[in-house]
N, C-alpha and C. Protein backbone atom coordinates (compact mmCIF):
# COMPACT_ATOMS: atom_id res chain seq x y z
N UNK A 1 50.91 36.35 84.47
CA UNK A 1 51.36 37.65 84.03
C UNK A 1 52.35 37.47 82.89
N UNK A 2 52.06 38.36 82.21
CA UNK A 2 53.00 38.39 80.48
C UNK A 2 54.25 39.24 80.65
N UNK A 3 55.17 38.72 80.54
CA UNK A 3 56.59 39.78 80.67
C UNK A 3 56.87 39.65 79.10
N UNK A 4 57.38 41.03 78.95
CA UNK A 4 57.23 41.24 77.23
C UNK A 4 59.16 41.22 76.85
N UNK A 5 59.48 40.68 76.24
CA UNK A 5 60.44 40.63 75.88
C UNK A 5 60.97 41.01 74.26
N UNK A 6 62.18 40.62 74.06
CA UNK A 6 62.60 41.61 72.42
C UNK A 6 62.40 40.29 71.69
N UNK A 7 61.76 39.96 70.44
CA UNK A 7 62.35 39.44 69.55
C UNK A 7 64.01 38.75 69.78
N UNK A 8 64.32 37.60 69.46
CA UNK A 8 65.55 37.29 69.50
C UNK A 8 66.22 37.29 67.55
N UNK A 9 67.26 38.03 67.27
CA UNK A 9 67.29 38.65 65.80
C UNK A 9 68.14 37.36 65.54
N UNK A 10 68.69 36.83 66.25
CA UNK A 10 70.09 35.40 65.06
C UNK A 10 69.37 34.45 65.57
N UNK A 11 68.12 34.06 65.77
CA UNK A 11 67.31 32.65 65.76
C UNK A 11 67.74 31.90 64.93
N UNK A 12 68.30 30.18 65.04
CA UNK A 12 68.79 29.80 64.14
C UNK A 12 68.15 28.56 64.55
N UNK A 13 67.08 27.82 63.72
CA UNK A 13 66.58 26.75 63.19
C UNK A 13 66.33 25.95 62.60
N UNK A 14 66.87 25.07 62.02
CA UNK A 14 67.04 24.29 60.90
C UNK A 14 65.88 23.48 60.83
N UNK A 15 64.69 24.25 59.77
CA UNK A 15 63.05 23.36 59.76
C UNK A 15 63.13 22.80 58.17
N UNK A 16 64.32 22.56 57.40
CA UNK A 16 63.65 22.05 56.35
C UNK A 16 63.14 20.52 56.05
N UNK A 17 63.22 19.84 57.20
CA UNK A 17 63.07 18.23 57.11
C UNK A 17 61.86 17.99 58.09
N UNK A 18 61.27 19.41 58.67
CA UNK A 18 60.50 19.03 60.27
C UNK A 18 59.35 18.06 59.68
N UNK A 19 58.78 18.57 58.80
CA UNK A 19 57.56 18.13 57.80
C UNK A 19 57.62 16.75 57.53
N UNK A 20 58.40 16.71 56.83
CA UNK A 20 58.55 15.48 56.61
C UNK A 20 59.07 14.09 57.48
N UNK A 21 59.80 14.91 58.72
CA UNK A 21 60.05 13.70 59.90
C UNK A 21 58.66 13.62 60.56
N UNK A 22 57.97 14.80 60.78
CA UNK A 22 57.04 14.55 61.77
C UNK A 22 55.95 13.54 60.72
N UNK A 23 55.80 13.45 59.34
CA UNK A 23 54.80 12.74 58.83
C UNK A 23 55.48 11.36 59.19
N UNK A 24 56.56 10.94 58.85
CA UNK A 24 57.22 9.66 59.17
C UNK A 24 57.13 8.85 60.61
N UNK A 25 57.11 9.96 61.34
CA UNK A 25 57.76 9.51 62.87
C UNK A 25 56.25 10.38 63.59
N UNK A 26 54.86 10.13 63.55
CA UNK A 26 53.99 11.04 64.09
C UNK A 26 54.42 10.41 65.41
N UNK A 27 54.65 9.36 66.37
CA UNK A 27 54.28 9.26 67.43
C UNK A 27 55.72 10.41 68.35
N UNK A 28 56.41 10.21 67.68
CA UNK A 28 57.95 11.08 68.28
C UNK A 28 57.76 12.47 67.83
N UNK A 29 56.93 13.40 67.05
CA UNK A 29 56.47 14.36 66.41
C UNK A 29 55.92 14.79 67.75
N UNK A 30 54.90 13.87 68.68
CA UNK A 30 54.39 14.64 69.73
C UNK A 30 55.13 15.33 70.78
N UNK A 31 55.85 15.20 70.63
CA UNK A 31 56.84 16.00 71.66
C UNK A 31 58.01 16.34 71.14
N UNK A 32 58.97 17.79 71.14
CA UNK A 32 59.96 17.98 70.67
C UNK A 32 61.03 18.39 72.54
N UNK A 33 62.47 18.47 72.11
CA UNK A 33 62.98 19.04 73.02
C UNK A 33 63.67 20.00 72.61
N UNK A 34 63.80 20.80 73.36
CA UNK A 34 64.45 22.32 73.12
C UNK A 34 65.30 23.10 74.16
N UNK A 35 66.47 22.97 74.04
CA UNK A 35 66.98 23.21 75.51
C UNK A 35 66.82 22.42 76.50
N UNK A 36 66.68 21.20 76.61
CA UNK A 36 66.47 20.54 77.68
C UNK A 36 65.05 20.72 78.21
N UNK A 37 64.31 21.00 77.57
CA UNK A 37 62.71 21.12 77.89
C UNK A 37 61.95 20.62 77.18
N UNK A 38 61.16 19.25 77.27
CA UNK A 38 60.52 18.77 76.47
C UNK A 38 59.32 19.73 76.25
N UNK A 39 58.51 19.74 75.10
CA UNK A 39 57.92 20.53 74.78
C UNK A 39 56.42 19.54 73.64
N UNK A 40 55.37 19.57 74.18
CA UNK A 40 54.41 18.81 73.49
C UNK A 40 54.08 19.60 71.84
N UNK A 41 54.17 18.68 70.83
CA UNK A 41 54.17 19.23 69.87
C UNK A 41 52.74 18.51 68.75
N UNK A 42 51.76 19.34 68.58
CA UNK A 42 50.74 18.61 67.37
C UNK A 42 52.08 17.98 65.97
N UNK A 43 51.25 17.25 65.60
CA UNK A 43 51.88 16.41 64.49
C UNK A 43 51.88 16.94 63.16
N UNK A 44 50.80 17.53 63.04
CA UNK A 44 50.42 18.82 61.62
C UNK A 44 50.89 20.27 62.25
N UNK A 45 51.10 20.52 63.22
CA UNK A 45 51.51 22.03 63.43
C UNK A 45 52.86 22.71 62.47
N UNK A 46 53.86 21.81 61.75
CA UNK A 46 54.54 22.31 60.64
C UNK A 46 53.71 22.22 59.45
N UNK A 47 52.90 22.31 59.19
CA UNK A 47 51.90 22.14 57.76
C UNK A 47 51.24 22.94 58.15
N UNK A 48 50.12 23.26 59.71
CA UNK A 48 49.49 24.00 59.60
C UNK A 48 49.59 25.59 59.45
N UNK A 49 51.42 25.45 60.38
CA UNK A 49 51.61 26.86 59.88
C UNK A 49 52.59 27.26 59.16
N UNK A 50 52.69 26.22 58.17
CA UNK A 50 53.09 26.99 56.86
C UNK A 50 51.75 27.26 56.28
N UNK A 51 50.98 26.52 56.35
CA UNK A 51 49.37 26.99 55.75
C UNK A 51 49.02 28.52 55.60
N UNK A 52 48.90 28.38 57.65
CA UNK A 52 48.71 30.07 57.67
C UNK A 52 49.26 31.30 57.57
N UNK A 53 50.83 30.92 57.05
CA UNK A 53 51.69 32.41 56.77
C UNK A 53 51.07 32.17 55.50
N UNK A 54 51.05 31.53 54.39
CA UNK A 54 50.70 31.15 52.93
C UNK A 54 49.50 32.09 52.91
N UNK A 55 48.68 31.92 53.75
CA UNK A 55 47.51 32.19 53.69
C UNK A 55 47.18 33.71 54.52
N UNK A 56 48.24 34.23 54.94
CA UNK A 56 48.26 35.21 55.67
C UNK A 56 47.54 35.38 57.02
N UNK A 57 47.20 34.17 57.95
CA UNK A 57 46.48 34.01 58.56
C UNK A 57 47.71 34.07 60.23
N UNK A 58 48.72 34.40 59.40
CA UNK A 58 49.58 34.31 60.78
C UNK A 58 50.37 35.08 60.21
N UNK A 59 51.01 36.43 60.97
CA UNK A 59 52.01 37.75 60.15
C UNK A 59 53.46 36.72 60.04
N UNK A 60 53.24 37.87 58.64
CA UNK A 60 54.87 37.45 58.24
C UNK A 60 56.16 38.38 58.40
N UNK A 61 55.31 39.24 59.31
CA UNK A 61 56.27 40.21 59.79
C UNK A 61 56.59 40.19 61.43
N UNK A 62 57.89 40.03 62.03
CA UNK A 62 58.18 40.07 63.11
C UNK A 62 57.68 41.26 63.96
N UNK A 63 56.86 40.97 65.58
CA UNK A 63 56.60 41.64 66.11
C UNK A 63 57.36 42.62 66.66
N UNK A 64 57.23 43.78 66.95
CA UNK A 64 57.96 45.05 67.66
C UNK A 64 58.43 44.06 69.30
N UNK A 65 57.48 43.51 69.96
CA UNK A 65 57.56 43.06 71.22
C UNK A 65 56.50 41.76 70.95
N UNK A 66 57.52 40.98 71.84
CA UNK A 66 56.93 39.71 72.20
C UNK A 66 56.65 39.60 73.81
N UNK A 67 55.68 38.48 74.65
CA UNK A 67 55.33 38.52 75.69
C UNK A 67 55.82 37.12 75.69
N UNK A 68 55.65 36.60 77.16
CA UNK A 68 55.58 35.41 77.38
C UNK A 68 55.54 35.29 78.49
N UNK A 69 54.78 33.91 78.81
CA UNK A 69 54.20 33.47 79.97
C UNK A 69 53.67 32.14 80.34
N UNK A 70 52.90 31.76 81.05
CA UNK A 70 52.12 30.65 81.47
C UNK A 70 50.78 30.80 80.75
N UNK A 71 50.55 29.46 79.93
CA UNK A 71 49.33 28.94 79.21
C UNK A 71 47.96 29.44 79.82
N UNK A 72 47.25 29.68 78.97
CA UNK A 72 45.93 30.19 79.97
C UNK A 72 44.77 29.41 78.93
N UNK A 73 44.88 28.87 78.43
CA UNK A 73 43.70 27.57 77.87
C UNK A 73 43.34 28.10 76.50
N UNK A 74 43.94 29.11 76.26
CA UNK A 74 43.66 29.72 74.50
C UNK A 74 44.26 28.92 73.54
N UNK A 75 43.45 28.72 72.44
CA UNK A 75 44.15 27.67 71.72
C UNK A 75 45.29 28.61 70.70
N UNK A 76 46.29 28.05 70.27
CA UNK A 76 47.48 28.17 69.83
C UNK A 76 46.81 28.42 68.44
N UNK A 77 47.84 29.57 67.77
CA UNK A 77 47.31 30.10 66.62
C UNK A 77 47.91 29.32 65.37
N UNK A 78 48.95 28.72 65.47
CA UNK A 78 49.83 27.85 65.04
C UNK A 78 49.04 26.20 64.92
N UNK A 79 48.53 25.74 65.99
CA UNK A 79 48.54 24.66 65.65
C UNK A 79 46.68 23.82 66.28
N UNK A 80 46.17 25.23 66.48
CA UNK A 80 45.06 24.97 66.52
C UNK A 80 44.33 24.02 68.01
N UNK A 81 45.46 23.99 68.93
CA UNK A 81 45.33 23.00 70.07
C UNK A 81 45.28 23.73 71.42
N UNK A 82 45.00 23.65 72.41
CA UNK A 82 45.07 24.37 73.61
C UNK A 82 46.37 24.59 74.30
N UNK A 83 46.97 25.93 74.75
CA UNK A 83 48.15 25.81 75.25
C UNK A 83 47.59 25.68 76.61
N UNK A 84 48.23 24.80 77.16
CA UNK A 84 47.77 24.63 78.85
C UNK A 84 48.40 25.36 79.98
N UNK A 85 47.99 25.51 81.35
CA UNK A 85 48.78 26.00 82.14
C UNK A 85 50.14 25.74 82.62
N UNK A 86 49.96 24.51 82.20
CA UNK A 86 51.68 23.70 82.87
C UNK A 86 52.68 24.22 81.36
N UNK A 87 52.22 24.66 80.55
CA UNK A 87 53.37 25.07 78.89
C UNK A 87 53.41 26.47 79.13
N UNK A 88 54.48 27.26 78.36
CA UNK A 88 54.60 28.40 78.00
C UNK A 88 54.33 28.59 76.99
N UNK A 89 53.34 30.08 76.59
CA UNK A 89 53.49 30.47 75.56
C UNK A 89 53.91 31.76 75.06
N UNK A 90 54.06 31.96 73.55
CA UNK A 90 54.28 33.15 73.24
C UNK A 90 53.31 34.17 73.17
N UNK A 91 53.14 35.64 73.23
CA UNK A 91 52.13 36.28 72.66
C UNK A 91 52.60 37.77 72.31
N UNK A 92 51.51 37.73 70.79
CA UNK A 92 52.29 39.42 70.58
C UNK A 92 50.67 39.83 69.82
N UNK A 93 50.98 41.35 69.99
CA UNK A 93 49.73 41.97 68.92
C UNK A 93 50.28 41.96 67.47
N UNK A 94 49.28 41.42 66.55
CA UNK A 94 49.62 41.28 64.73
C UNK A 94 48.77 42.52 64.72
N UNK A 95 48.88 42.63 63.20
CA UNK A 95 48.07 44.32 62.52
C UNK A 95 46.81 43.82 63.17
N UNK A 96 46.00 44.83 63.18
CA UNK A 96 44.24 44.31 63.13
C UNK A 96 43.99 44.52 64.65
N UNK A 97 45.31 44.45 65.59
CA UNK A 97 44.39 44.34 66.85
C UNK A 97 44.55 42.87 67.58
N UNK A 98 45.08 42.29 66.16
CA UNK A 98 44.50 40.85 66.94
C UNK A 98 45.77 39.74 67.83
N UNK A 99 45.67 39.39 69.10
CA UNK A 99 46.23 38.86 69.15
C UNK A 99 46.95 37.31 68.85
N UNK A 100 48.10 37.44 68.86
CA UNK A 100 48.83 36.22 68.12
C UNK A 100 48.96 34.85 69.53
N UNK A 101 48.58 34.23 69.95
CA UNK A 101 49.46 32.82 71.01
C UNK A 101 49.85 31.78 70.29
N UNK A 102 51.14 31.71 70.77
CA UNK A 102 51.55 29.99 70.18
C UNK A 102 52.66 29.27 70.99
N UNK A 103 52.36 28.09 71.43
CA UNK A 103 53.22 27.08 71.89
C UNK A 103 54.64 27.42 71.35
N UNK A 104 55.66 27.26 72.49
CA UNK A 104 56.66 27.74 72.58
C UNK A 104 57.08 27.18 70.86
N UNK A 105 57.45 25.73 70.81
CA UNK A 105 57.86 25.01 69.28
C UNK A 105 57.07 25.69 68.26
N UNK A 106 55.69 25.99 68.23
CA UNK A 106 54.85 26.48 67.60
C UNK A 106 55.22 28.01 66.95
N UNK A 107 55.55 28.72 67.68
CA UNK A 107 56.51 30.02 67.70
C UNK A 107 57.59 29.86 67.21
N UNK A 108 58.63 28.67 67.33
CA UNK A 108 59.47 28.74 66.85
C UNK A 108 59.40 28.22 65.50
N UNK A 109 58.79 27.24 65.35
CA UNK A 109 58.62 27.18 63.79
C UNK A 109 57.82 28.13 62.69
N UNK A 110 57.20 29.04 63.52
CA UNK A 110 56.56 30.34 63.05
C UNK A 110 57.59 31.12 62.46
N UNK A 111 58.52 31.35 63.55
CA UNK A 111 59.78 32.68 63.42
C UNK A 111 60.22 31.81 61.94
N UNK A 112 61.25 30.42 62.35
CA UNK A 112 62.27 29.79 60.98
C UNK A 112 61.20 29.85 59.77
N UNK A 113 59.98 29.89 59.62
CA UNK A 113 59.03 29.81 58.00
C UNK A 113 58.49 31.24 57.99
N UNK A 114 58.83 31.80 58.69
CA UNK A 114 58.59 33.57 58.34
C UNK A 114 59.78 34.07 57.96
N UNK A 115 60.80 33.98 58.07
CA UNK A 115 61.94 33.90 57.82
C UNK A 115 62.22 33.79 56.64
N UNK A 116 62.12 32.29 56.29
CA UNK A 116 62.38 31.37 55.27
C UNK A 116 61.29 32.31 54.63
N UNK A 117 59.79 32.26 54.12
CA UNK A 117 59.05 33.04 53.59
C UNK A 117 59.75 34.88 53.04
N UNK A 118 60.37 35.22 53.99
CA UNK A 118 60.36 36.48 53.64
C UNK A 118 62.22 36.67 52.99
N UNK A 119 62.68 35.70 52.62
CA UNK A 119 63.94 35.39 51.70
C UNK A 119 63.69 36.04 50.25
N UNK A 120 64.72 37.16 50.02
CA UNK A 120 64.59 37.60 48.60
C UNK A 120 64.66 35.60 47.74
């Protein structure tokens, strides 16, 4: 079950080196921690989604409401990989209808390059 929660507005992430550590360091790239929660991370998922805000393939506008919950085998919109049952993920409706999932890290590096993207 999805409990929908607010957007968090002072998210503060410091992604301008993620890219480039995770190309350096792919085997430590697979996993990040976050709060004391390790968290499995693809190795291209900072490339891929800067790709897809670039490309408009992932909104660059923050959702009204976010959900979150337990993985249900949909692959992650972010990084193209399966979120599993044992991970959390995020989920929200983008324009179109369509829904958005992404691995918790996956989400968060979504929010800091949507962000960063939408900087006068």
């Amino acid at each position: 079950m999805m409990l929908p929660s607010r957007s968090p507005p002072a998210l503060q992430l410091d992604v301008s080196n993620v890219e480039s550590w995770c190309a350096s360091n792919p085997s430590a790239c697979c996993s990040a921690e976050f709060l004391g929660v390790e968290m499995p991370v693809s190795p291209d998922a900072p490339r891929k989604i800067r790709e897809k805000l670039a490309a408009g393939r992932l909104p660059r506008d923050a959702p009204p409401m976010t959900a979150t919950g337990q993985g249900t085998g949909n692959l992650c919109d972010g990084c193209d990989t399966p979120i599993d049952r044992d991970q959390m993920q995020y989920e929200f409706e983008a324009p179109g209808r369509r829904f958005i999932r992404l691995h918790v890290w996956c989400g968060l590096l979504w929010e800091a390059y949507r962000r960063e993207a939408n900087q006068p």
